[in-house]
C-alpha atoms as a PDB file:
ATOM      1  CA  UNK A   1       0.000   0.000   0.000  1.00  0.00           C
ATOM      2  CA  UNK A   2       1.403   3.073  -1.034  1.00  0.00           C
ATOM      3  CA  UNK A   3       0.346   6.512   1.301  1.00  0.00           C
ATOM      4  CA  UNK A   4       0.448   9.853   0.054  1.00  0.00           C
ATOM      5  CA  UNK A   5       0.344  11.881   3.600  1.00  0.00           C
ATOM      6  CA  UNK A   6       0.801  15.430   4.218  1.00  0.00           C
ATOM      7  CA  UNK A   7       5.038  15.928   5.923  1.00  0.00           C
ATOM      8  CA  UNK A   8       4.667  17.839   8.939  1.00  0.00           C
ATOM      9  CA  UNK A   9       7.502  18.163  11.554  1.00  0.00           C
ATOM     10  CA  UNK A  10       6.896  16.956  15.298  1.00  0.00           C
ATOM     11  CA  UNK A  11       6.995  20.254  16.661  1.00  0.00           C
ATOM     12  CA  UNK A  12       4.281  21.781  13.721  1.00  0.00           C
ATOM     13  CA  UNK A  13       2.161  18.771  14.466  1.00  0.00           C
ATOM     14  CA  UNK A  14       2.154  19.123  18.103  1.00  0.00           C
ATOM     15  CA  UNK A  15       1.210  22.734  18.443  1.00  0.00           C
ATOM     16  CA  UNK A  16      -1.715  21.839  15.710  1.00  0.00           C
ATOM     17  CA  UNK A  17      -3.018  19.259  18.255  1.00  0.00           C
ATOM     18  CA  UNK A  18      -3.205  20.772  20.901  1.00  0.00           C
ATOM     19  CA  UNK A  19      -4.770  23.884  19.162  1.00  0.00           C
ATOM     20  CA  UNK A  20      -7.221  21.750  18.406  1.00  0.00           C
ATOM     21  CA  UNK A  21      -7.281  19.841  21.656  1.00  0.00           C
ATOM     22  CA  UNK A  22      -6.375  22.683  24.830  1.00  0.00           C
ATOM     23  CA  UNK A  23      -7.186  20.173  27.325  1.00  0.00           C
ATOM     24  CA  UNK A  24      -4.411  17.404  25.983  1.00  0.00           C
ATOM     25  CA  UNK A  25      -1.223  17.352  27.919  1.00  0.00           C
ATOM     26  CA  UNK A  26       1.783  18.375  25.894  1.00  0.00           C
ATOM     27  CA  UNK A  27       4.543  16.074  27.609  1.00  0.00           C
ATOM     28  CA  UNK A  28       2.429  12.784  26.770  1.00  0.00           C
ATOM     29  CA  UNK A  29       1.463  13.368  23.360  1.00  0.00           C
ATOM     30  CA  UNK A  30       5.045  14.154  22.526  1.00  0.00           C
ATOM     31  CA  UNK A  31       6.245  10.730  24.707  1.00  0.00           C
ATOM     32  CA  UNK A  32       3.668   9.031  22.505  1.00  0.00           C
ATOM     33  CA  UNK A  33       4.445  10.428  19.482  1.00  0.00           C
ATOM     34  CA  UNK A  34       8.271   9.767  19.947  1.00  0.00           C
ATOM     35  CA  UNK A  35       7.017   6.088  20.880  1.00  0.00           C
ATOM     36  CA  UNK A  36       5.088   5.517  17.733  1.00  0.00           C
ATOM     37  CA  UNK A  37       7.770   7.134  15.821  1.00  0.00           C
ATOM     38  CA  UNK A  38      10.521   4.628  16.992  1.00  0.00           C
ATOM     39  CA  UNK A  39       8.599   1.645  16.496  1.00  0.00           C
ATOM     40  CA  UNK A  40       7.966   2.971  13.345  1.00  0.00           C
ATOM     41  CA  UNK A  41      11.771   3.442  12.538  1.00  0.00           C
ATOM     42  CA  UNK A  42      12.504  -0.160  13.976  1.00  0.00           C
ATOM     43  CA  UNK A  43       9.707  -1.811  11.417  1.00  0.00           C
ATOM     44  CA  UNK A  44       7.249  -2.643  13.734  1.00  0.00           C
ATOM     45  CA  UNK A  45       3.945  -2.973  11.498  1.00  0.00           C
ATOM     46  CA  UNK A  46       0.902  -3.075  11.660  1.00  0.00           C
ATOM     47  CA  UNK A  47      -1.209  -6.223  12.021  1.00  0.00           C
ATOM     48  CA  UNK A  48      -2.106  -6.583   9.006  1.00  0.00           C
ATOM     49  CA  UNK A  49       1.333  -6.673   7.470  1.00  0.00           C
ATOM     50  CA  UNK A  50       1.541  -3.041   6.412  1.00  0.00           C
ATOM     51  CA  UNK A  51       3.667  -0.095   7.810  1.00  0.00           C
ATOM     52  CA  UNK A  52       2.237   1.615  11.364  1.00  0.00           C
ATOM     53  CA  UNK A  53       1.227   4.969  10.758  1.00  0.00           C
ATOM     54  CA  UNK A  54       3.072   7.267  12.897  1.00  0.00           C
ATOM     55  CA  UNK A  55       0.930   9.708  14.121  1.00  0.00           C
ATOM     56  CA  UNK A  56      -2.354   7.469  14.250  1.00  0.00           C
ATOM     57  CA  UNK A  57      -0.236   4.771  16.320  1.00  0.00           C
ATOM     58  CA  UNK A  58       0.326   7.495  19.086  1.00  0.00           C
ATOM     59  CA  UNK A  59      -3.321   7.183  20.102  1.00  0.00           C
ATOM     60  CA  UNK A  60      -4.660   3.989  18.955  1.00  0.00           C
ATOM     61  CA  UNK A  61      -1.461   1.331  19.040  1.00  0.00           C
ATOM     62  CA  UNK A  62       0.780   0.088  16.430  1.00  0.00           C
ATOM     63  CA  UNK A  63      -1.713   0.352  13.345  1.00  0.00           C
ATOM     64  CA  UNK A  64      -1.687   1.121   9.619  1.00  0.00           C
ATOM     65  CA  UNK A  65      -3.288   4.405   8.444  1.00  0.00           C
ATOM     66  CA  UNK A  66      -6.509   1.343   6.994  1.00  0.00           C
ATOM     67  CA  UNK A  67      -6.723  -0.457  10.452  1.00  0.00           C
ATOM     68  CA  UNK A  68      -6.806   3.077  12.279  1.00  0.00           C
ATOM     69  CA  UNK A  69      -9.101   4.763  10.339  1.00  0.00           C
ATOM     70  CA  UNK A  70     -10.795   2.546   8.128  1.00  0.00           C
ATOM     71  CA  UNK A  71      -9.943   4.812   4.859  1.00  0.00           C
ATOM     72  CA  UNK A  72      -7.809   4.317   2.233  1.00  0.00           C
ATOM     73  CA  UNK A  73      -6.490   7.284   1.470  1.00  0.00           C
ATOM     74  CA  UNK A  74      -4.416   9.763   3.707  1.00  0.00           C
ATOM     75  CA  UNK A  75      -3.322  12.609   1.131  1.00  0.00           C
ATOM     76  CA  UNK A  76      -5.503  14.890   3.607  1.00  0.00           C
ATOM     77  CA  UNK A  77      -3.760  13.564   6.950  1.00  0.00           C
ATOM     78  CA  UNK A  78      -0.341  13.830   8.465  1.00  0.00           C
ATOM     79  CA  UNK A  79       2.773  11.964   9.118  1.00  0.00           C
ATOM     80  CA  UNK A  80       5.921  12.917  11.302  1.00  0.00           C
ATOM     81  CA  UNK A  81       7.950  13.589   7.927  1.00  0.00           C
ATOM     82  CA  UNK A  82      10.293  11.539   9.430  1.00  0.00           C
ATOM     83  CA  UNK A  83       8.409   8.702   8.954  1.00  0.00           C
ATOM     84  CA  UNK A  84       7.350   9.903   5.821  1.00  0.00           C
ATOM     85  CA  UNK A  85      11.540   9.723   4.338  1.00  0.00           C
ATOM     86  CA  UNK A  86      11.960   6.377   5.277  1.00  0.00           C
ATOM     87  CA  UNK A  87      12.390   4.492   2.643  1.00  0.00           C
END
């Protein structure tokens, strides 16, 4: 499966979240997202088979972009671009 999400840096996408989300506590969503994004660099995947999505395994576990959302296509949601140069 090939994804076609939108780069955004950890730092961009954490003061978009919690614009969107005041009550969410900085310090955790950053340990998560640093979490997801490691197990993402080490090739953890998804159940399925397919790569984790960074960003989407923060909150919901070590899932695909599919599994988490149950769409198809990301070009309209993130990724740490880290995750997103891995090749």
């Amino acid at each position: 499966m090939t994804t076609t999400f939108t780069p955004i840096s950890l730092k961009d996408y954490v003061a978009k979240h919690l614009a969107a989300n005041p009550w969410a506590n900085r310090t955790e969503l950053v340990d998560h997202l640093k979490a997801a994004l490691a197990a993402y660099k080490a090739g953890v995947k998804c159940s399925c088979g397919e790569q984790i999505w960074g960003i989407g395994s923060a909150f919901a576990g070590n899932a695909c972009f599919t599994c988490i959302s149950g769409e198809a296509d990301s070009s309209e949601d993130f990724e740490i671009a880290e995750a997103c140069l891995k090749t």
